[in-house]
Protein backbone atom coordinates (compact mmCIF):
# COMPACT_ATOMS: atom_id res chain seq x y z
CA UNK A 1 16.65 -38.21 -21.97
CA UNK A 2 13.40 -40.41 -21.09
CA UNK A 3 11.97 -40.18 -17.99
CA UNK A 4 8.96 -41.25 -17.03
CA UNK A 5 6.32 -41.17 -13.79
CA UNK A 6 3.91 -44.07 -13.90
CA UNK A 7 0.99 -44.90 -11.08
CA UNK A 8 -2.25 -46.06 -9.71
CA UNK A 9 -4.27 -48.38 -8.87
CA UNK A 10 -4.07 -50.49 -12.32
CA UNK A 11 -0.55 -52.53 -11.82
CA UNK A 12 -1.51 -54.56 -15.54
CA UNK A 13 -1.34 -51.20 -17.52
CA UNK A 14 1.85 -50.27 -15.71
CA UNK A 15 3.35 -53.12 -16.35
CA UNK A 16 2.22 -53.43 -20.18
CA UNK A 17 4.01 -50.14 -20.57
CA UNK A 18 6.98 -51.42 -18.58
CA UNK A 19 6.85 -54.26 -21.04
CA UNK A 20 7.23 -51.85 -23.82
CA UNK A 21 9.78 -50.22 -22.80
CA UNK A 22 11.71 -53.39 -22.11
CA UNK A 23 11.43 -54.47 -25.97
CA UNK A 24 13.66 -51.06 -27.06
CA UNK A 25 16.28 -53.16 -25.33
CA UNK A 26 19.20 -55.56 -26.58
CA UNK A 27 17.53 -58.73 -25.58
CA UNK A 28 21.44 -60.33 -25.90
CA UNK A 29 22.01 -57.95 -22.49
CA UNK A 30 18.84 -57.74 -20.94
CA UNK A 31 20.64 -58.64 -17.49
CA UNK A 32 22.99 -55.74 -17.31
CA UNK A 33 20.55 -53.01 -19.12
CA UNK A 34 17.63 -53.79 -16.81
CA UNK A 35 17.26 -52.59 -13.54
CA UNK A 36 14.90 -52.75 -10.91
CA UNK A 37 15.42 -50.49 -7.73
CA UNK A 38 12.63 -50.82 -4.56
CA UNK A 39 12.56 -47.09 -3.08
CA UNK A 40 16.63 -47.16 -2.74
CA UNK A 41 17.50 -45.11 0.47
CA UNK A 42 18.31 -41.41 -0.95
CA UNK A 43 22.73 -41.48 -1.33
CA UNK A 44 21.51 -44.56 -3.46
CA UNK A 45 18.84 -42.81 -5.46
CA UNK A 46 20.82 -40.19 -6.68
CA UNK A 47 23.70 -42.95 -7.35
CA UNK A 48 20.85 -44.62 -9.40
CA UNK A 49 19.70 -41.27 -11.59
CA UNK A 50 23.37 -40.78 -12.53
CA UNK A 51 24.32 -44.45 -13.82
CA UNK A 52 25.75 -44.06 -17.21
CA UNK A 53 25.40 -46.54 -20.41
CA UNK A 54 27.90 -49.19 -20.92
CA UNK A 55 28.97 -50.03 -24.49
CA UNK A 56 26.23 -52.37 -25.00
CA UNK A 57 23.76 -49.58 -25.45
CA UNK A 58 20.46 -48.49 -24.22
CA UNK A 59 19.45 -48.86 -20.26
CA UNK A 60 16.20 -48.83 -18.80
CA UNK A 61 16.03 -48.27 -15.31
CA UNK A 62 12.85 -48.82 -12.76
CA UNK A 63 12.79 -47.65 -9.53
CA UNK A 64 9.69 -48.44 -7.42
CA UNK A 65 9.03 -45.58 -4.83
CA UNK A 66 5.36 -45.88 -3.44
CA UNK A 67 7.39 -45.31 -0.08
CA UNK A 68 8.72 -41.70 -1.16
CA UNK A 69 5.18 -40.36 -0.56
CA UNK A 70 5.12 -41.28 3.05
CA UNK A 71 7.98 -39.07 3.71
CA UNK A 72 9.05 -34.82 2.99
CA UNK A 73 12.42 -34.64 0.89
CA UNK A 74 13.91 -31.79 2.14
CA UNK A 75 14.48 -29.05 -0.35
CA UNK A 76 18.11 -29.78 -0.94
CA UNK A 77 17.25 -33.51 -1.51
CA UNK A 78 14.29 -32.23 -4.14
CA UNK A 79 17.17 -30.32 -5.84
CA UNK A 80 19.51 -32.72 -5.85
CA UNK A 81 17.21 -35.19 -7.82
CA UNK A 82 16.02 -32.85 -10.15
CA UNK A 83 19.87 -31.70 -11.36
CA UNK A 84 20.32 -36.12 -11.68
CA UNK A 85 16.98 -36.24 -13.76
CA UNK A 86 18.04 -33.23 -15.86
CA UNK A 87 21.79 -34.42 -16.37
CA UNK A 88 20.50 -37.67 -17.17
CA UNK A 89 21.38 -39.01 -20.47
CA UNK A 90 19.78 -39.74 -23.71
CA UNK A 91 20.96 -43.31 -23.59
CA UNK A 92 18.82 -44.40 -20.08
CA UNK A 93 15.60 -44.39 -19.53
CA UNK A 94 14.15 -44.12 -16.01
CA UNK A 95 10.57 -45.27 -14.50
CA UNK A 96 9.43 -43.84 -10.96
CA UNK A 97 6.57 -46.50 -10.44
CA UNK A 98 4.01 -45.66 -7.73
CA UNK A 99 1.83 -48.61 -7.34
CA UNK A 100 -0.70 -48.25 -4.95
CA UNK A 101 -3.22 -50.85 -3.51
CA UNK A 102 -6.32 -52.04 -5.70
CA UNK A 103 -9.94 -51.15 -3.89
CA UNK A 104 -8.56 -48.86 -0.76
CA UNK A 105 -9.34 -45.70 -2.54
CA UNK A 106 -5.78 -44.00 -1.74
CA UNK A 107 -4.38 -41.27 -3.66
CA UNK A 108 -0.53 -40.07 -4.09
CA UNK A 109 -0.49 -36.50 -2.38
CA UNK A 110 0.30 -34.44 -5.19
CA UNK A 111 1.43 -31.59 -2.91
CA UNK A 112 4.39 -32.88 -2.54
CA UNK A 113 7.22 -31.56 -3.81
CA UNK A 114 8.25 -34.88 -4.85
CA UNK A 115 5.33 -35.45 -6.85
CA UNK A 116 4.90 -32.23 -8.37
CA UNK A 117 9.07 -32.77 -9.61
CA UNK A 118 7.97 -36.28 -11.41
CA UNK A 119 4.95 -34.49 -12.74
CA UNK A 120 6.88 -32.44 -14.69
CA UNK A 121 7.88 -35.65 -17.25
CA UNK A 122 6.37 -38.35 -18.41
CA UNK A 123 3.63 -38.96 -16.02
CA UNK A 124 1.23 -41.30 -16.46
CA UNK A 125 -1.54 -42.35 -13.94
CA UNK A 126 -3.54 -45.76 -14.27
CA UNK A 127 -6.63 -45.58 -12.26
CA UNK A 128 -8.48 -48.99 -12.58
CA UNK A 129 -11.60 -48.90 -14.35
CA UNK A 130 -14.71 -49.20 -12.17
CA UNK A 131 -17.21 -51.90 -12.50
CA UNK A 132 -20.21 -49.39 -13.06
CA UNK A 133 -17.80 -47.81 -16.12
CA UNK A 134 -19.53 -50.06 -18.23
CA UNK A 135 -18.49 -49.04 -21.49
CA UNK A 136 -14.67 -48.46 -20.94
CA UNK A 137 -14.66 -51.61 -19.22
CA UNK A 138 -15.96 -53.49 -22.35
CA UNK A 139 -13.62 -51.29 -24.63
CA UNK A 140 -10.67 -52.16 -23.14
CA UNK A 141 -11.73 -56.31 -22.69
CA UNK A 142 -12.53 -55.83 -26.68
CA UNK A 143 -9.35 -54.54 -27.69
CA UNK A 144 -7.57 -56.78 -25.41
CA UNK A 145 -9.40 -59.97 -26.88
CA UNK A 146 -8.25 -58.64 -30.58
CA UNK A 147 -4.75 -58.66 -29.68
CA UNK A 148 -4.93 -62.31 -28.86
CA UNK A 149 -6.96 -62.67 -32.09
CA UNK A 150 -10.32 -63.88 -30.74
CA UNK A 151 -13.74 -62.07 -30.72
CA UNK A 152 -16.35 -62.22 -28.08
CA UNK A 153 -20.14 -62.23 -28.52
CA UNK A 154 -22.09 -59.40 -26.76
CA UNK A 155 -23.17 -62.38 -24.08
CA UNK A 156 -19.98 -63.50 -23.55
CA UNK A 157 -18.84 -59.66 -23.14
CA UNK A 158 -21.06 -58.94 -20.66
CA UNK A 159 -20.51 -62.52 -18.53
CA UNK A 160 -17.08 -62.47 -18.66
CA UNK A 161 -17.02 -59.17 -16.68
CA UNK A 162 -20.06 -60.07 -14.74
CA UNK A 163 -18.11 -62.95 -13.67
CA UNK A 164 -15.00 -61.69 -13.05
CA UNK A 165 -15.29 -57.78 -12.77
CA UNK A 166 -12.53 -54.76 -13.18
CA UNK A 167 -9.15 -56.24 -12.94
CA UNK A 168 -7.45 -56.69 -15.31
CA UNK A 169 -5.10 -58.99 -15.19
CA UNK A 170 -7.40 -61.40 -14.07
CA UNK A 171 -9.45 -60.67 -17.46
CA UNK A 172 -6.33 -61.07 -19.46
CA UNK A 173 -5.54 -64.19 -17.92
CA UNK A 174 -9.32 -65.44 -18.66
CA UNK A 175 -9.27 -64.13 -22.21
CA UNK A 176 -6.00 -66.26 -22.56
CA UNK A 177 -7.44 -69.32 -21.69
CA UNK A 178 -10.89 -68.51 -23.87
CA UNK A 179 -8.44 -68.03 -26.62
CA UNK A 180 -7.43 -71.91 -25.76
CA UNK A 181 -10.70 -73.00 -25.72
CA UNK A 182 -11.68 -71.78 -28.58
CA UNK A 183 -9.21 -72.86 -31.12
CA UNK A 184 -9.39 -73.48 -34.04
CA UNK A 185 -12.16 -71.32 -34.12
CA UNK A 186 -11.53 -67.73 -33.17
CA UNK A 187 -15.27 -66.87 -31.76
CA UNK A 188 -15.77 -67.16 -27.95
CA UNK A 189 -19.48 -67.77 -26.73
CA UNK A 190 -21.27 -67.38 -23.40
CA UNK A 191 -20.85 -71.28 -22.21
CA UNK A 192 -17.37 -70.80 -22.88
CA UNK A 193 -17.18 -68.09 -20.36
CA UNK A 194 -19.61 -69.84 -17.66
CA UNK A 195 -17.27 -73.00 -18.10
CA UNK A 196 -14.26 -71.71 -17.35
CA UNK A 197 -14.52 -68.26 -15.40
CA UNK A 198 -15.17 -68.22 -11.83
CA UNK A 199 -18.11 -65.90 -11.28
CA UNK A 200 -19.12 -63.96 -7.75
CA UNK A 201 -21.80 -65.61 -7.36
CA UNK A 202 -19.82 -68.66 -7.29
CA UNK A 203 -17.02 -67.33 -4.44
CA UNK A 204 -20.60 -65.93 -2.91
CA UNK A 205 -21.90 -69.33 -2.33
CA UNK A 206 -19.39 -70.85 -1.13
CA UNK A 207 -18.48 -67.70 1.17
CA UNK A 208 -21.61 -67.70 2.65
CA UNK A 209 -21.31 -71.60 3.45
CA UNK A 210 -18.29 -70.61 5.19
CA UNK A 211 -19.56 -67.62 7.14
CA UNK A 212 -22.58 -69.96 8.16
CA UNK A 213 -20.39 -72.14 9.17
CA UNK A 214 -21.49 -74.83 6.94
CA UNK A 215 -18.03 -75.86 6.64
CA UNK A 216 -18.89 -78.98 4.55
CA UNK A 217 -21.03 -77.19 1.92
CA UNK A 218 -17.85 -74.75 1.99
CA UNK A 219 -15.67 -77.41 1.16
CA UNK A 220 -18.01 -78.83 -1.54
CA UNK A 221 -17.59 -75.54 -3.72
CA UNK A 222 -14.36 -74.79 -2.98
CA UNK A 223 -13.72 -78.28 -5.02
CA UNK A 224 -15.99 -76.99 -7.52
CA UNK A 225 -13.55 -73.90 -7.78
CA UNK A 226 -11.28 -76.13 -8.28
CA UNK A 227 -11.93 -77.27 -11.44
CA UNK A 228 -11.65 -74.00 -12.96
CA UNK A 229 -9.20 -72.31 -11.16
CA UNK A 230 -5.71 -73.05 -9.27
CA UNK A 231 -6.01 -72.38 -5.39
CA UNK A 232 -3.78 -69.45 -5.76
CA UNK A 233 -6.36 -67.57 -8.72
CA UNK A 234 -8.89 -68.51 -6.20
CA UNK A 235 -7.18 -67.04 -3.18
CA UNK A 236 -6.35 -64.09 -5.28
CA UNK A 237 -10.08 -63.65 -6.99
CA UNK A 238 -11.85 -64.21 -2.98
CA UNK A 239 -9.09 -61.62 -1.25
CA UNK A 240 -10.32 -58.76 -3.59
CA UNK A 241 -13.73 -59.91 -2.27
CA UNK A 242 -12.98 -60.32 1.15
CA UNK A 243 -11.15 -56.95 0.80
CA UNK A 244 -14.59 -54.95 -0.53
CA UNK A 245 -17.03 -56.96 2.31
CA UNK A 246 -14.89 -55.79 4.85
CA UNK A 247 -14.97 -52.30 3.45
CA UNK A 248 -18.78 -52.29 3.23
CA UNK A 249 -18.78 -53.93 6.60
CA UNK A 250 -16.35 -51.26 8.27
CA UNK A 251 -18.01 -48.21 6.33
CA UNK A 252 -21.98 -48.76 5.38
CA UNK A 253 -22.91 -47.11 9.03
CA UNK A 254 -21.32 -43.58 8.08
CA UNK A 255 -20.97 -43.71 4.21
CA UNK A 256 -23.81 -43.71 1.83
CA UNK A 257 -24.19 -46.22 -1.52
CA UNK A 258 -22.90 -43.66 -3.76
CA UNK A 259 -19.23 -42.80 -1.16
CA UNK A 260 -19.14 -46.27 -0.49
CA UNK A 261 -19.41 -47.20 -4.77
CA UNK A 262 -16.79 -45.18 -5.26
CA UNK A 263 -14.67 -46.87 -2.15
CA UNK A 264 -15.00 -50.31 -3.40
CA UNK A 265 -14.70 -49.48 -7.32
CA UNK A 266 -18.35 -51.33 -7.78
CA UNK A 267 -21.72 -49.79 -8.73
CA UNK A 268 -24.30 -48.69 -6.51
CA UNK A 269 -26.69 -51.52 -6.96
CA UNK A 270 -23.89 -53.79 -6.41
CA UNK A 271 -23.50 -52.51 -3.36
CA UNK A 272 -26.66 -52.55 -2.21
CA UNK A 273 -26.58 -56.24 -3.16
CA UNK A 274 -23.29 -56.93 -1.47
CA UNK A 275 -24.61 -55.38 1.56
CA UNK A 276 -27.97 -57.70 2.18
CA UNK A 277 -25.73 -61.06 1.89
CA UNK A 278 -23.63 -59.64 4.43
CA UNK A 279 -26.27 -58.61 6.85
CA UNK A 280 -26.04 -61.47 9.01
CA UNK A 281 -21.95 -61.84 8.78
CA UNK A 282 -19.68 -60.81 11.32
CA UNK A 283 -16.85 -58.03 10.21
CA UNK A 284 -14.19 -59.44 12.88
CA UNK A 285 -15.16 -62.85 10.74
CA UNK A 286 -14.30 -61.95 7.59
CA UNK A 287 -11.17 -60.13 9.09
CA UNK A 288 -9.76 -63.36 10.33
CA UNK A 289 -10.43 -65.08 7.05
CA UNK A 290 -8.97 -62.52 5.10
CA UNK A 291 -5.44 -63.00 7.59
CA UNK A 292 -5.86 -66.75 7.27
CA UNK A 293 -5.89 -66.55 3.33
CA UNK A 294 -3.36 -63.47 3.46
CA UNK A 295 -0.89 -66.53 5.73
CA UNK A 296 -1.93 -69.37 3.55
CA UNK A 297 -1.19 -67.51 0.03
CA UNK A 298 2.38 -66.41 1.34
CA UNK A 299 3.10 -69.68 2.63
CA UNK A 300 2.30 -71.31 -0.84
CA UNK A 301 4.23 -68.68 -2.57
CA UNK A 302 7.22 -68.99 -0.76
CA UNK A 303 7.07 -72.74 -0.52
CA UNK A 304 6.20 -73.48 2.76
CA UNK A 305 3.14 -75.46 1.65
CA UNK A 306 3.50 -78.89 -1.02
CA UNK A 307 0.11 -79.56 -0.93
CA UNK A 308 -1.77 -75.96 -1.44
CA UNK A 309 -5.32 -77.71 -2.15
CA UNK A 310 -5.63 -78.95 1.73
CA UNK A 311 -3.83 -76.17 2.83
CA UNK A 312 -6.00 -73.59 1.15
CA UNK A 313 -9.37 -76.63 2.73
CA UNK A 314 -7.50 -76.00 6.43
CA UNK A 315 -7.45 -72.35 6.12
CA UNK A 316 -11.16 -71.94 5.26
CA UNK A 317 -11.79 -74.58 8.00
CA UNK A 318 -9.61 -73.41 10.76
């Protein structure tokens, strides 16, 4: 019997271990041994924790159940899902995934009975790794860069997460295409990362064009953006921005540098930064933008949108 409790903040590292998981599967019946469940009402749950293992071997099931912790399971429920975990068999393997939202500081209550059940197994949290953790940060973008067989100098260490900061599947995703640029060679260099990687000071000018209503300076480096980055990285890379501003915005009156560090997942200093280039912008503004992107990216996502370039121009504009 495997089961297993993964969460946090960090969705990459719960996914990588997903990922592992998956390869202890027969990839000829990947279809019918992997499941995926989204916080199944409870007669479903405990339908799920009792599935059995057809002839073609090993299962691995996930069920995603961030929504669990918003709710009490009464005591006969918490019973009846620990007898399903404990009967379950050697031949399935079952995830509880809590995922919970990058940069809002939330925590699973581990009160609950629910939690404290799960905690008994294979329980695994992934906090993400804060910007001002400077040497676990570099440890981990080290390691990943040897797996995809490169090797960064100390400059381009320290730009890279200068540039792009703690998450890391946006690091991944730059190391993959520093592995590209690279090639033949196996050694990645500073102007490799300043070519490629969008940096914050980038999104910063051409946020504060926007807030200033310069809308034509906006537009000018968005299209800069462009050339490094599809609209939807850029989307992606300026909501976890928007997300920390409006944070800082909402909280610098009654929080201090070192509460509202550990809010946003940044250092102090940055911070303090952060906080002077927003002086003069409005927190309803950034608000608005952030719903305007938050419309625009689902839209593009779902297909709505052919041409996401203008669209992504009209949202910043509109």
């Amino acid at each position: 019997m495997a089961i297993y409790f993964f969460y946090g903040e960090e969705e990459f590292n719960i996914t990588n271990e997903i990922e592992k998981l998956k390869k202890t599967l027969d990839k000829n019946f990947l279809e019918m041994s992997f499941k995926t469940y989204d916080n199944p009402k409870f007669p479903d749950l405990i339908s799920i924790l009792r599935t059995q293992p057809m002839m073609f071997g090993k299962m691995l099931i996930i069920i995603n159940c961030l929504e669990y912790f918003a709710k009490t399971f009464e005591d006969k429920e918490i019973k009846q899902i620990s007898d399903a975990l404990e009967a379950n068999t050697d031949a399935v393997d079952i995830v509880f995934v809590a995922e919970l939202p990058r940069d809002e500081g939330k925590k699973l209550d581990s009160r609950k009975k629910f939690f404290k059940l799960l905690k008994k197994y294979n329980a695994q949290e992934f906090p993400t790794i804060p910007t001002y953790k400077t040497a676990e940060l570099e440890g981990w973008v080290q390691k990943q860069a040897k797996s995809k067989k490169i090797k960064l100098e100390n400059a381009a260490l320290t730009t890279l997460i200068a540039q792009v900061g703690n998450n890391l599947r946006q690091l991944d995703g730059e190391l993959e295409k520093l592995a590209l640029l690279a090639y033949p060679k196996d050694l990645v260099t500073k102007d490799m990362v300043q070519e490629i990687c969008i940096s914050n000071e980038d999104l910063f000018a051409f946020s504060d064009y926007l807030m200033q209503n310069e809308k034509d300076k906006a537009l000018l480096e968005y299209r800069k953006l462009l050339d490094k980055k599809h609209p939807l990285e850029i989307l992606a890379t300026l909501q976890t921005m928007l997300r920390r501003w409006i944070i800082l915005k909402a909280k610098a009156s009654e929080c201090s540098p070192a509460e509202l560090s550990r809010l946003t997942g940044q250092h102090e200093y940055v911070v303090k930064l952060t906080l002077q280039k927003l002086k003069k912008t409005n927190l309803k503004d950034l608000v608005h933008l952030k719903q305007r992107l938050t419309d625009t990216e689902y839209k593009i996502k779902s297909g709505q949108l052919l041409n996401p370039d203008e669209e992504v121009e009209n949202a910043f504009i509109y």
